[in-house]
PDB file of N, CA and C in Angstrom:
ATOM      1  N   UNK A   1      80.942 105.650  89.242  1.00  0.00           N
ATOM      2  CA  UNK A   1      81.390 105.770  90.608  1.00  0.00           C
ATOM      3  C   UNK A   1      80.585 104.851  91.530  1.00  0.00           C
ATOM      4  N   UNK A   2      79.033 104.717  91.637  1.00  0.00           N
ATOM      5  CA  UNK A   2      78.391 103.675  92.369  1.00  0.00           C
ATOM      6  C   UNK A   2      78.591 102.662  92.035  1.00  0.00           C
ATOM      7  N   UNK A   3      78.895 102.056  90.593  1.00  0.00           N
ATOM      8  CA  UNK A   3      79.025 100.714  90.557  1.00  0.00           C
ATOM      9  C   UNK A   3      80.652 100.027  90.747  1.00  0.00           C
ATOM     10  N   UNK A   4      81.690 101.236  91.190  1.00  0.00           N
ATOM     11  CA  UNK A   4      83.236 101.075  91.786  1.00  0.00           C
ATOM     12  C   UNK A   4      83.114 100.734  93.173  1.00  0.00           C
ATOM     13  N   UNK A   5      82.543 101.686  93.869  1.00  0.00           N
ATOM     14  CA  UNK A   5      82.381 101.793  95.180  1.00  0.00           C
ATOM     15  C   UNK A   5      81.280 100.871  96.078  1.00  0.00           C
ATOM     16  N   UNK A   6      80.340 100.294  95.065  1.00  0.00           N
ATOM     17  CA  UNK A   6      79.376  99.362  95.751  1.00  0.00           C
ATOM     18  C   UNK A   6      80.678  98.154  95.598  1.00  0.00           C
ATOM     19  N   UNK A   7      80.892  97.824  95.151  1.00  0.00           N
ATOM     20  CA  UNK A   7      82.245  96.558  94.554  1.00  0.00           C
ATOM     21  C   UNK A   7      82.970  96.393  95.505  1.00  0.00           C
ATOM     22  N   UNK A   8      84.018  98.316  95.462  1.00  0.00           N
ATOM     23  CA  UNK A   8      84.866  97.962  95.938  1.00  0.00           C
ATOM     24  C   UNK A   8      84.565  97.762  97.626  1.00  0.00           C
ATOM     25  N   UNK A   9      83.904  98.084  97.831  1.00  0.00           N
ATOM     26  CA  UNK A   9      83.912  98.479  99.844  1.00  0.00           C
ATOM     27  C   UNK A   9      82.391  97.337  99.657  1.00  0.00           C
ATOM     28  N   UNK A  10      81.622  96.848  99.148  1.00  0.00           N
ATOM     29  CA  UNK A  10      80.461  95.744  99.455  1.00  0.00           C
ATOM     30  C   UNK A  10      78.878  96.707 100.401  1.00  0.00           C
ATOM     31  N   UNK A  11      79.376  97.891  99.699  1.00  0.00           N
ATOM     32  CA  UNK A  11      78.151  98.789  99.898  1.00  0.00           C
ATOM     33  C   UNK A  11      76.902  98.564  99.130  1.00  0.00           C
ATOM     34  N   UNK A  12      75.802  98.981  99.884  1.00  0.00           N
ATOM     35  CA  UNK A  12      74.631  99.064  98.752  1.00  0.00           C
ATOM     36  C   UNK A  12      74.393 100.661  99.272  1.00  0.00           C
ATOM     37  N   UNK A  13      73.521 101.267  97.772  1.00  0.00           N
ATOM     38  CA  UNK A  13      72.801 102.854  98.262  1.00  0.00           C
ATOM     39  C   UNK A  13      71.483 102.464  99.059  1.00  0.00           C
ATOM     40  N   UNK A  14      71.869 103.421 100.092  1.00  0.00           N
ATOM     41  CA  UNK A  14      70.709 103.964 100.517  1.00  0.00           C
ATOM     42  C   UNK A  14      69.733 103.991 100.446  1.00  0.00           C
ATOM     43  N   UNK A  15      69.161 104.691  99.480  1.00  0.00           N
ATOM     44  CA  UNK A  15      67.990 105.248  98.462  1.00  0.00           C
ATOM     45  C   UNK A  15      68.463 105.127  97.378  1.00  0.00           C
ATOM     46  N   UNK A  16      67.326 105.197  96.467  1.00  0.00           N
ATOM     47  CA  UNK A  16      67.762 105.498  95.206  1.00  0.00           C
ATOM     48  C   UNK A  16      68.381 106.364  94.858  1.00  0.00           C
ATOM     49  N   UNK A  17      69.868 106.191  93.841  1.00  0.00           N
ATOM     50  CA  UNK A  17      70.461 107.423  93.472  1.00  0.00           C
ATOM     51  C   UNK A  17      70.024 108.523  92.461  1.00  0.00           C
ATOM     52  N   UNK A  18      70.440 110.065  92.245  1.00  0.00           N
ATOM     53  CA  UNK A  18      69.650 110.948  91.714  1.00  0.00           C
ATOM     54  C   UNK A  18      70.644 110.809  90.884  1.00  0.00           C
ATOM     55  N   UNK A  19      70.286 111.602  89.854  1.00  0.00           N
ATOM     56  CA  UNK A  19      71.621 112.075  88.902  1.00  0.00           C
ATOM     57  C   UNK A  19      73.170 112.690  89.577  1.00  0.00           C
ATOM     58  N   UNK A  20      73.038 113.307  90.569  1.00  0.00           N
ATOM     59  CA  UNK A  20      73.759 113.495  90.850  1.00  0.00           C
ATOM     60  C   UNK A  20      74.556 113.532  92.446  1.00  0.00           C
ATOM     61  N   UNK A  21      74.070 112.870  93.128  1.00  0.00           N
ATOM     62  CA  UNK A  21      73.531 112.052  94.518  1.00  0.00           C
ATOM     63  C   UNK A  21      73.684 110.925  94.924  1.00  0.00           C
ATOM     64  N   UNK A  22      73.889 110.157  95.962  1.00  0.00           N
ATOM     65  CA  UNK A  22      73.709 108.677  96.252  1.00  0.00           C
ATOM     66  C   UNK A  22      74.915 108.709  97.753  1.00  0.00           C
ATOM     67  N   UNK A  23      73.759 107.920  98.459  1.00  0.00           N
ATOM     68  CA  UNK A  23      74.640 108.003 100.212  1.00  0.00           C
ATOM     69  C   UNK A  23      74.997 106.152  99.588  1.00  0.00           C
ATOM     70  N   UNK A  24      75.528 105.822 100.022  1.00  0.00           N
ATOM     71  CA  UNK A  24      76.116 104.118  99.936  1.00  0.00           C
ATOM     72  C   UNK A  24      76.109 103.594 101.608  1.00  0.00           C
ATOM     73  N   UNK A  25      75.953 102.817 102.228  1.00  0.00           N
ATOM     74  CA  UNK A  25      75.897 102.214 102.925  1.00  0.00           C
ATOM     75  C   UNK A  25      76.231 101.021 103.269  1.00  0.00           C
ATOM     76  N   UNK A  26      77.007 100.737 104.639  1.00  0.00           N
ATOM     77  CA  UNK A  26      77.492  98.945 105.054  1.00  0.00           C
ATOM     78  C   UNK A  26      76.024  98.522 105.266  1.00  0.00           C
ATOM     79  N   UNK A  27      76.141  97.263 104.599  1.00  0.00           N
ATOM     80  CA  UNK A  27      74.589  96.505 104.504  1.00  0.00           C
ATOM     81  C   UNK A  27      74.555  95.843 106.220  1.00  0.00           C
ATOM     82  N   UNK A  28      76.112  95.848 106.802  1.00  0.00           N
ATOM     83  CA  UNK A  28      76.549  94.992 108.181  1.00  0.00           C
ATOM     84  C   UNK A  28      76.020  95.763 109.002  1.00  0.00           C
ATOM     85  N   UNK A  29      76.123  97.366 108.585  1.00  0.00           N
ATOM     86  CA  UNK A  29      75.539  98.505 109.440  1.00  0.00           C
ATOM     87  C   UNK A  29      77.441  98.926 110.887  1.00  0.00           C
ATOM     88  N   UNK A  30      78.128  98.656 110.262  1.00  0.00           N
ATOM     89  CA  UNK A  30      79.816  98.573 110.886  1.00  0.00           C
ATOM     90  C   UNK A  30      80.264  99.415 110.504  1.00  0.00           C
ATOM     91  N   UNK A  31      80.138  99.757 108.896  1.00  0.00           N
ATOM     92  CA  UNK A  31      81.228 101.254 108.590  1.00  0.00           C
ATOM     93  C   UNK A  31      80.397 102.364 108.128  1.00  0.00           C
ATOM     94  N   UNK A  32      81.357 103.456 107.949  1.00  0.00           N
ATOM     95  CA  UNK A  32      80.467 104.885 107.940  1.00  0.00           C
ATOM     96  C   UNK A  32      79.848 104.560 106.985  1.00  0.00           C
ATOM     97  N   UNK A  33      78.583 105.553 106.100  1.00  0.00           N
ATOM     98  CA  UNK A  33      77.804 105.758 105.205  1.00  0.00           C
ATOM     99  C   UNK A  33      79.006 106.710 104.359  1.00  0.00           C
ATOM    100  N   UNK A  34      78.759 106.855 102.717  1.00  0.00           N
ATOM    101  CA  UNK A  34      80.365 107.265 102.117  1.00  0.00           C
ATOM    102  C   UNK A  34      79.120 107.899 100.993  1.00  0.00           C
ATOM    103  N   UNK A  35      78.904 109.365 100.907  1.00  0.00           N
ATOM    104  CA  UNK A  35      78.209 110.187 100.165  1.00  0.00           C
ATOM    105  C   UNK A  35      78.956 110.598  98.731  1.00  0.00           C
ATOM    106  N   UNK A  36      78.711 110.445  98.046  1.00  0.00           N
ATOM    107  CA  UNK A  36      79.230 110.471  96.398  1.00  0.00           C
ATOM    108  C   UNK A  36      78.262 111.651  95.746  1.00  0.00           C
ATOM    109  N   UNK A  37      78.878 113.102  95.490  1.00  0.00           N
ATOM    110  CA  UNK A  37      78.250 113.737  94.807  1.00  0.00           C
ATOM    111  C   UNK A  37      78.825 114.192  93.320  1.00  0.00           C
ATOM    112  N   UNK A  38      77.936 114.728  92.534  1.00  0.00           N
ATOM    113  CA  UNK A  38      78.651 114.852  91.003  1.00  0.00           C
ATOM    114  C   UNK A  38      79.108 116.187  90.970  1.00  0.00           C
ATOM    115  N   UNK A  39      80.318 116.599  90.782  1.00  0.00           N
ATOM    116  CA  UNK A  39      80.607 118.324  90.828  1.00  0.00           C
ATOM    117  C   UNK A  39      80.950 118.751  89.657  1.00  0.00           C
ATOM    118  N   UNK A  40      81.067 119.954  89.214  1.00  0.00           N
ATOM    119  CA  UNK A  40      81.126 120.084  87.569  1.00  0.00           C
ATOM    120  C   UNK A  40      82.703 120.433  87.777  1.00  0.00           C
ATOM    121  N   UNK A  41      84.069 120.410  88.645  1.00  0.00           N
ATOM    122  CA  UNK A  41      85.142 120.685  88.711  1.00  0.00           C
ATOM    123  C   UNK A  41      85.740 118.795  88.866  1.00  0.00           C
ATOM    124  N   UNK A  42      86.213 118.375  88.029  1.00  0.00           N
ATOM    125  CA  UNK A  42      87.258 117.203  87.712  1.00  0.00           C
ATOM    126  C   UNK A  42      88.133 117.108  89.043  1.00  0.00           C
ATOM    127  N   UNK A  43      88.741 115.661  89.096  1.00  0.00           N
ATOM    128  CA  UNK A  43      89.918 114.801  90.019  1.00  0.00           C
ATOM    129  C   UNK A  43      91.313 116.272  89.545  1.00  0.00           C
ATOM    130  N   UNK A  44      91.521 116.224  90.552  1.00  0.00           N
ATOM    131  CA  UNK A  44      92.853 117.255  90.510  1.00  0.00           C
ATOM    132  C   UNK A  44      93.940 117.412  91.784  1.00  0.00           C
ATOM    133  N   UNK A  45      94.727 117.887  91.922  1.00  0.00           N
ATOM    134  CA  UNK A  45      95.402 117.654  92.934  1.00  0.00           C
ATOM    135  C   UNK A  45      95.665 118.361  94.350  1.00  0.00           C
ATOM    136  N   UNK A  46      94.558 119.171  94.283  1.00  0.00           N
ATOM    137  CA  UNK A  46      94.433 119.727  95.661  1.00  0.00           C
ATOM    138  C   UNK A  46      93.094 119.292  95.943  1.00  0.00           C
ATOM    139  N   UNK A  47      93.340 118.129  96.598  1.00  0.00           N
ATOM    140  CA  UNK A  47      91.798 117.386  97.332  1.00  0.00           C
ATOM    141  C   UNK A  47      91.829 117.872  98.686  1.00  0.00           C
ATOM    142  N   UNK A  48      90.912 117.970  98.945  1.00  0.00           N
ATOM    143  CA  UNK A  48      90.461 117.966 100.300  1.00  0.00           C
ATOM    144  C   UNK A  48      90.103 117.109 101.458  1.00  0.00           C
ATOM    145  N   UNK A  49      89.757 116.342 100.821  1.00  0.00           N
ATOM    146  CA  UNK A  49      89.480 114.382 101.263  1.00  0.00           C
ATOM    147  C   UNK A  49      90.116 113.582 100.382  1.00  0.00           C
ATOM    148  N   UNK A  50      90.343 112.438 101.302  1.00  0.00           N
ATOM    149  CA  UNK A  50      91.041 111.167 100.182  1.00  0.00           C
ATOM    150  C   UNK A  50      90.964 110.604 101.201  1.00  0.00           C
ATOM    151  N   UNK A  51      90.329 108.936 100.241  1.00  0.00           N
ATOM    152  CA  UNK A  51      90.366 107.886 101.180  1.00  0.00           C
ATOM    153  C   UNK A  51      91.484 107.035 101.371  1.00  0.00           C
ATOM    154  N   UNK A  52      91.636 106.345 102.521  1.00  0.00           N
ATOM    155  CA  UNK A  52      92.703 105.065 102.913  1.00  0.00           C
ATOM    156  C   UNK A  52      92.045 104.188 103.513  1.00  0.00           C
ATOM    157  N   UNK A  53      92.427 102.887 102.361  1.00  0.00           N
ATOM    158  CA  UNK A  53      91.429 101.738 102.584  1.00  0.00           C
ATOM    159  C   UNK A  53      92.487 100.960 103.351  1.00  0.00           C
ATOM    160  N   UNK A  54      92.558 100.522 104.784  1.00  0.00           N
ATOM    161  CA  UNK A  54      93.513  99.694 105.369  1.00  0.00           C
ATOM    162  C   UNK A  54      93.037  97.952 104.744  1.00  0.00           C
ATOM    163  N   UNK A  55      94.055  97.340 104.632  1.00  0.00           N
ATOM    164  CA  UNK A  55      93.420  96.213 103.827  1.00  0.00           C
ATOM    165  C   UNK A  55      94.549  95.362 104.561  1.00  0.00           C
ATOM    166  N   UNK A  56      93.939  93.659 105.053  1.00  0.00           N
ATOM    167  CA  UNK A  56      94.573  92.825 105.482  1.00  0.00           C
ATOM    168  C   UNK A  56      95.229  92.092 104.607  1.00  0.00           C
ATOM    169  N   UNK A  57      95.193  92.068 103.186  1.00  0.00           N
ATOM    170  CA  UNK A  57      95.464  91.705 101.980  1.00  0.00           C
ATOM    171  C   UNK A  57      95.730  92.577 100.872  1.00  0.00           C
ATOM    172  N   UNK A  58      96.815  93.305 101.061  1.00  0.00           N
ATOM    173  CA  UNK A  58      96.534  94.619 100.223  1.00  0.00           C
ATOM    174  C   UNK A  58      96.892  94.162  98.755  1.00  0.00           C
ATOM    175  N   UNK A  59      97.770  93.215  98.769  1.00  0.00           N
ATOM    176  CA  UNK A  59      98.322  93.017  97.146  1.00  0.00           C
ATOM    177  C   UNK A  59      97.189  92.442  96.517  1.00  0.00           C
ATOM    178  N   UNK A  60      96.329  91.631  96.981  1.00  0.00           N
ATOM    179  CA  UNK A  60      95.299  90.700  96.794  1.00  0.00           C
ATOM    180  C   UNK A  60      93.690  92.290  96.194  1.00  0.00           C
ATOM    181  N   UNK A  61      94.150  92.954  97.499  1.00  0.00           N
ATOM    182  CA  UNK A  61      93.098  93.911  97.544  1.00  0.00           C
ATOM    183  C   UNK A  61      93.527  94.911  95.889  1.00  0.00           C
ATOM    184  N   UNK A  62      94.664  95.572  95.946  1.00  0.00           N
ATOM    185  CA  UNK A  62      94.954  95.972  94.981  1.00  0.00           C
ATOM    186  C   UNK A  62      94.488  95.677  93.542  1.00  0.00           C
ATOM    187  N   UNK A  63      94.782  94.063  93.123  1.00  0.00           N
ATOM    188  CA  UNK A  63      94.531  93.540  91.834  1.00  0.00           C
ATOM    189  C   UNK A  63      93.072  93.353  92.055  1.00  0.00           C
ATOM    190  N   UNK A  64      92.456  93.443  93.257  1.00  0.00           N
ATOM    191  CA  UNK A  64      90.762  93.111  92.800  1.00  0.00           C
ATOM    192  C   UNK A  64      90.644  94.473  92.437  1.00  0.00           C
ATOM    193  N   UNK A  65      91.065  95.726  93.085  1.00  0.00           N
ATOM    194  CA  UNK A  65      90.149  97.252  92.571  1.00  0.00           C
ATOM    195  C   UNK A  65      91.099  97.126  91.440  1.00  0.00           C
ATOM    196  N   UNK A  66      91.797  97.018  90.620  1.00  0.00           N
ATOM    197  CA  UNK A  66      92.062  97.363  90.071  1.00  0.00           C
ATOM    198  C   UNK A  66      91.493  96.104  88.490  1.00  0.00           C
ATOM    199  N   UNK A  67      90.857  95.235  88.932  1.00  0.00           N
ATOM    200  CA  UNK A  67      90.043  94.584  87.744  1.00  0.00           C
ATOM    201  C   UNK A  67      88.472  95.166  88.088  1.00  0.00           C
ATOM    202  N   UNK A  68      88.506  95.939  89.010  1.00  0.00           N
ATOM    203  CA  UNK A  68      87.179  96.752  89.157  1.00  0.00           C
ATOM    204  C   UNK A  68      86.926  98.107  88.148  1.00  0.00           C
ATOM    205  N   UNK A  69      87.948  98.497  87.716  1.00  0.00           N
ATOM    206  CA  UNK A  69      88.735  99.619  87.236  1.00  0.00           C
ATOM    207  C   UNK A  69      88.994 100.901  87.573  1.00  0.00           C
ATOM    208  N   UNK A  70      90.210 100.627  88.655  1.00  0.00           N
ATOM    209  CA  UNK A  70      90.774 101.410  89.419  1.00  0.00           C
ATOM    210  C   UNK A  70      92.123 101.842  88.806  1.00  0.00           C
ATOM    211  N   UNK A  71      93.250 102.381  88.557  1.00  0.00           N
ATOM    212  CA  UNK A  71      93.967 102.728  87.845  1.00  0.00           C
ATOM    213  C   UNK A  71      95.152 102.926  88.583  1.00  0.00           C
ATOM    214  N   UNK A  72      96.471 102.545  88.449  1.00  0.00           N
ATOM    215  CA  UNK A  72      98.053 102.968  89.339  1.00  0.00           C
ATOM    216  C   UNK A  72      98.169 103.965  89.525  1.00  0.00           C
ATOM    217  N   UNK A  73      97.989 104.695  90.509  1.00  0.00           N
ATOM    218  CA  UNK A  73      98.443 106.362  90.337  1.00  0.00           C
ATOM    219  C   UNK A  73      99.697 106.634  90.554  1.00  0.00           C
ATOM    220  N   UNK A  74     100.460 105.591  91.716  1.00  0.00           N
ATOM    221  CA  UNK A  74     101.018 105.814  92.644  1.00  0.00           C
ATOM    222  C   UNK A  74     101.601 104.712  92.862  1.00  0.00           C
ATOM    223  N   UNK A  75     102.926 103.962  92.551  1.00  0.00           N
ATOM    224  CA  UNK A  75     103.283 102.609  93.013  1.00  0.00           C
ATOM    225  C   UNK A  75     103.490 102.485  93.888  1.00  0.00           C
ATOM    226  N   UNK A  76     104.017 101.049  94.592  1.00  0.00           N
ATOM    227  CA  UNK A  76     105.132 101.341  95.985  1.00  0.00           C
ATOM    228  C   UNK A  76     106.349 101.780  95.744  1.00  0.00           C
ATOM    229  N   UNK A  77     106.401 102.069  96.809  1.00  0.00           N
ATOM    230  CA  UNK A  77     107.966 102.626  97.217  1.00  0.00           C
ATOM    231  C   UNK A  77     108.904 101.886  98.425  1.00  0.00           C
ATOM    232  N   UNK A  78     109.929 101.347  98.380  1.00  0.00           N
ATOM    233  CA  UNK A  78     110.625 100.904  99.334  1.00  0.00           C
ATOM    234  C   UNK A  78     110.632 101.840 100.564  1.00  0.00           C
ATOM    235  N   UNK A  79     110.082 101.070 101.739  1.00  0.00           N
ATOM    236  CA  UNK A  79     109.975 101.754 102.814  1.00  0.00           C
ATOM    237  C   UNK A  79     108.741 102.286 103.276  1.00  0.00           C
ATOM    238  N   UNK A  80     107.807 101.966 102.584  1.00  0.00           N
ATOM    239  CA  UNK A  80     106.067 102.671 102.451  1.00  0.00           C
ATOM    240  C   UNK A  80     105.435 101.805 102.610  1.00  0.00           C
ATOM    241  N   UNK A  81     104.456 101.741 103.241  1.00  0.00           N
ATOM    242  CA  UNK A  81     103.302 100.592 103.255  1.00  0.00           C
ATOM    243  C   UNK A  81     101.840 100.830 102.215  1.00  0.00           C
ATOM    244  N   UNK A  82     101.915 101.863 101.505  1.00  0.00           N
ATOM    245  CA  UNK A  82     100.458 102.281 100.818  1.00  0.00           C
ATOM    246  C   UNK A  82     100.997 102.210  99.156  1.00  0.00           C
ATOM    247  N   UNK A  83      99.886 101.951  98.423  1.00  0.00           N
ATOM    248  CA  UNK A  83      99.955 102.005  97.234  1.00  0.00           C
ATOM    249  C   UNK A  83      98.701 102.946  96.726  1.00  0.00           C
ATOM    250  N   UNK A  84      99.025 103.666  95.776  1.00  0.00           N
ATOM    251  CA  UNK A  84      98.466 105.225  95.643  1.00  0.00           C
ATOM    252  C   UNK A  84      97.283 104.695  94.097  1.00  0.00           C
ATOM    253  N   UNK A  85      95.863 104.621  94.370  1.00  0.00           N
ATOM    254  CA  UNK A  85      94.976 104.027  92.852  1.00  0.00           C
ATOM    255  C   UNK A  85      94.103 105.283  92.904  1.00  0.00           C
ATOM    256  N   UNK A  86      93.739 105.634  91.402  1.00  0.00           N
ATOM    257  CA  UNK A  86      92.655 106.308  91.445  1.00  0.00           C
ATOM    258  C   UNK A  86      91.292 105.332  91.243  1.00  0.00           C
ATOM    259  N   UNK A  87      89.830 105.909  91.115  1.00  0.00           N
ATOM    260  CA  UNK A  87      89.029 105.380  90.834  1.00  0.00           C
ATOM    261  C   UNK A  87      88.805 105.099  89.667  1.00  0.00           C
ATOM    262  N   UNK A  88      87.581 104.992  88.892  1.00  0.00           N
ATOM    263  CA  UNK A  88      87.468 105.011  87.016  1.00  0.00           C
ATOM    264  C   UNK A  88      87.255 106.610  87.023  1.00  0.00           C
ATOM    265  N   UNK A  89      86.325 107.598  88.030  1.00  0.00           N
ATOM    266  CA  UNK A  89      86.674 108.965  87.653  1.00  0.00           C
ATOM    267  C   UNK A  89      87.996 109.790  88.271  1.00  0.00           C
ATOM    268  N   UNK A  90      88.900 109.129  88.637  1.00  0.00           N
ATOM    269  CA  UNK A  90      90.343 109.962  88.813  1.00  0.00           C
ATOM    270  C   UNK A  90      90.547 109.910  90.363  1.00  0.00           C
ATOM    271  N   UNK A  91      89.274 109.871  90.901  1.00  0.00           N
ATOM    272  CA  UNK A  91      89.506 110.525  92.484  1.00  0.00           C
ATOM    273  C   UNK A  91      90.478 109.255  92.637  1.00  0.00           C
ATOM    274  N   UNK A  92      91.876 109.749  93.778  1.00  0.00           N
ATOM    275  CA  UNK A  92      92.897 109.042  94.171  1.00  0.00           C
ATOM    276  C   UNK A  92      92.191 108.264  95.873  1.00  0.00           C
ATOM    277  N   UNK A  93      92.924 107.779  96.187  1.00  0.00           N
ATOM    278  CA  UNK A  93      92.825 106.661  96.612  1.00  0.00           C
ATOM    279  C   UNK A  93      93.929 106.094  97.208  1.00  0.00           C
ATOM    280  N   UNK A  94      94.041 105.403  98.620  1.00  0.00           N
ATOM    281  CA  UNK A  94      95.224 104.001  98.960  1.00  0.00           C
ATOM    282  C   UNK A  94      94.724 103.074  99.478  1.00  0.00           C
ATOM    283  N   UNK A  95      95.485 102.058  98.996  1.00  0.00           N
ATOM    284  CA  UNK A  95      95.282 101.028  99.480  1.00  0.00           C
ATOM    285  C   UNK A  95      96.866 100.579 100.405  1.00  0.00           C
ATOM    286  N   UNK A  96      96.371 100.636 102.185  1.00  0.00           N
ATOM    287  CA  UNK A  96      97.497 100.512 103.006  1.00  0.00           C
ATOM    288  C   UNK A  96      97.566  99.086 104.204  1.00  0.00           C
ATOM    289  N   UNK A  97      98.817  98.489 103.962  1.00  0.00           N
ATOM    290  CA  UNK A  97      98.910  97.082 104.783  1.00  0.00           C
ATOM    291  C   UNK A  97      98.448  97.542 106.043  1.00  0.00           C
ATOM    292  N   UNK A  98      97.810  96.807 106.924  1.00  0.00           N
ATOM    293  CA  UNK A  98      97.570  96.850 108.163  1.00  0.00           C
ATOM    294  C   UNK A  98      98.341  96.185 109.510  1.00  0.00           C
ATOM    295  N   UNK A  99      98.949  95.414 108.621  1.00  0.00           N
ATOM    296  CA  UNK A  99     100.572  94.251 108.996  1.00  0.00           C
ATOM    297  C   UNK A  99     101.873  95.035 109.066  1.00  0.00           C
ATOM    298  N   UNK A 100     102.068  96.185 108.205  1.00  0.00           N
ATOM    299  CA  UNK A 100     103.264  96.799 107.797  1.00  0.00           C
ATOM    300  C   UNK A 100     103.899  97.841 109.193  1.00  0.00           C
ATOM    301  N   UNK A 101     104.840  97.778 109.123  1.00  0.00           N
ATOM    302  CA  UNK A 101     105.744  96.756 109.367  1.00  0.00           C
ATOM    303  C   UNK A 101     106.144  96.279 110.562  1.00  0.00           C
ATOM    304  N   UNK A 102     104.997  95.906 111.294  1.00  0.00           N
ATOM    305  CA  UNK A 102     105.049  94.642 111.945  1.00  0.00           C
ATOM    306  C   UNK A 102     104.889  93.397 112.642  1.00  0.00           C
ATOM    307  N   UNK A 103     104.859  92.457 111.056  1.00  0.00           N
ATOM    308  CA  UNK A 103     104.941  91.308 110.876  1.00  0.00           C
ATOM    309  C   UNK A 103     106.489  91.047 109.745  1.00  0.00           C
ATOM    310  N   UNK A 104     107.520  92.066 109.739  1.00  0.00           N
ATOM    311  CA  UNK A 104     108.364  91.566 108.833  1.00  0.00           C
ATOM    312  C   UNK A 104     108.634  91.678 107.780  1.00  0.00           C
ATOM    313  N   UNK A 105     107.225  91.350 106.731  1.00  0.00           N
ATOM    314  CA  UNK A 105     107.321  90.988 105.447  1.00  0.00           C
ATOM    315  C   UNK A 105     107.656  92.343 104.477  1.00  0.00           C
ATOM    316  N   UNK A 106     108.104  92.113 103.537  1.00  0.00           N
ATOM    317  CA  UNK A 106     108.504  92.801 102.183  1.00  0.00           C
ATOM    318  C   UNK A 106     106.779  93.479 101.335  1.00  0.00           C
ATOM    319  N   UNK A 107     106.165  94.126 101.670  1.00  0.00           N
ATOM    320  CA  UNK A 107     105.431  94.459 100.794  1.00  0.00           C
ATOM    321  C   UNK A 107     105.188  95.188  99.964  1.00  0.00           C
ATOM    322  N   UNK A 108     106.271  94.870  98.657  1.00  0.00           N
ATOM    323  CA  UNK A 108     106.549  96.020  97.277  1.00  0.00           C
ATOM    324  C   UNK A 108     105.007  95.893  96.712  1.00  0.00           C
ATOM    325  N   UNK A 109     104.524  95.594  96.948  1.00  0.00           N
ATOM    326  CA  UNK A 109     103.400  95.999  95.884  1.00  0.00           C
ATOM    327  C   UNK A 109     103.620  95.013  94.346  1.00  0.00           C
ATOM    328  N   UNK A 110     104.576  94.559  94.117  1.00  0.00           N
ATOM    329  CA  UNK A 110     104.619  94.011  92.706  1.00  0.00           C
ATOM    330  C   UNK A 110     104.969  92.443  93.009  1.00  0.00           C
ATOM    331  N   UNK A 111     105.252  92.201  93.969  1.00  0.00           N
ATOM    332  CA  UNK A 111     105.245  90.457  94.132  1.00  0.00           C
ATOM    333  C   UNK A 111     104.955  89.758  95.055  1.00  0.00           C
ATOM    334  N   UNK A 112     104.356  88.763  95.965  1.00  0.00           N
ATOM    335  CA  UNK A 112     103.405  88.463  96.622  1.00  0.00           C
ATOM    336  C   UNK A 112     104.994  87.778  97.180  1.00  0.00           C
ATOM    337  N   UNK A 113     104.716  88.512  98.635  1.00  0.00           N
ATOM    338  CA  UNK A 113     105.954  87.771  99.965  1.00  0.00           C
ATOM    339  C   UNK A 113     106.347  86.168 100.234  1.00  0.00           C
TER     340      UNK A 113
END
C-alpha cells in the first residue's frame, strides 16, 4: 500500500512507517496528509471512505496506476466521467476527468479522443 500510494499521488511518509501505520504526505505541502492503517477486516463493499482522484489526464492517469498495480474494478460507462480501480490491496478507487463534460470530448476510458 505505501509503495502504491507514494507512486501514485508523489507522496513521501511522514515518519517512519510501523507495521501497521504510516501518515504519507505532499512533499509541495498543497494536499491533505492520507493516513494508511492495517485492519484485520479485508476490501469489501460497504466502505466508508473512498477516494476520487480528479485527474487532468485521466486515460493517461489510468494506465500509469494501473502499471503501478492498480486493478479495473469498474470500467467506463457511456455517459460517466469516472473509471472505478482498486489498489494492489482491493481498496476501490476513481479516477475522474476534470474536463468532463465540458470541453466536448468522448471519454470512454478505452481509447484516447
Amino acid at each position: 500500500m505505501i509503495a502504491f500510494w507514494t507512486a501514485a499521488l508523489g507522496y513521501a511518509p511522514r515518519r517512519p512507517p510501523t507495521d501497521d501505520w504510516v501518515v504519507l504526505e505532499d512533499p509541495l505541502g498543497r494536499g491533505p496528509n492520507l493516513s494508511l492503517q492495517k485492519v484485520a477486516e479485508g476490501p469489501g463493499d460497504d466502505y466508508r471512505f473512498h477516494f476520487d482522484l480528479y485527474s487532468a489526464d485521466p486515460l493517461g492517469d489510468v494506465e500509469r496506476l494501473v502499471a503501478l498495480g492498480a486493478t479495473l474494478r469498474e470500467p467506463a460507462r457511456e455517459g460517466r466521467d469516472f473509471v472505478t480501480l482498486a489498489d494492489p490491496d482491493g481498496n476501490p478507487f476513481d479516477v475522474i476527468d476534470i474536463h468532463w463534460p465540458d470541453d466536448g470530448r468522448d471519454w470512454s476510458f478505452g481509447r484516447r479522443p
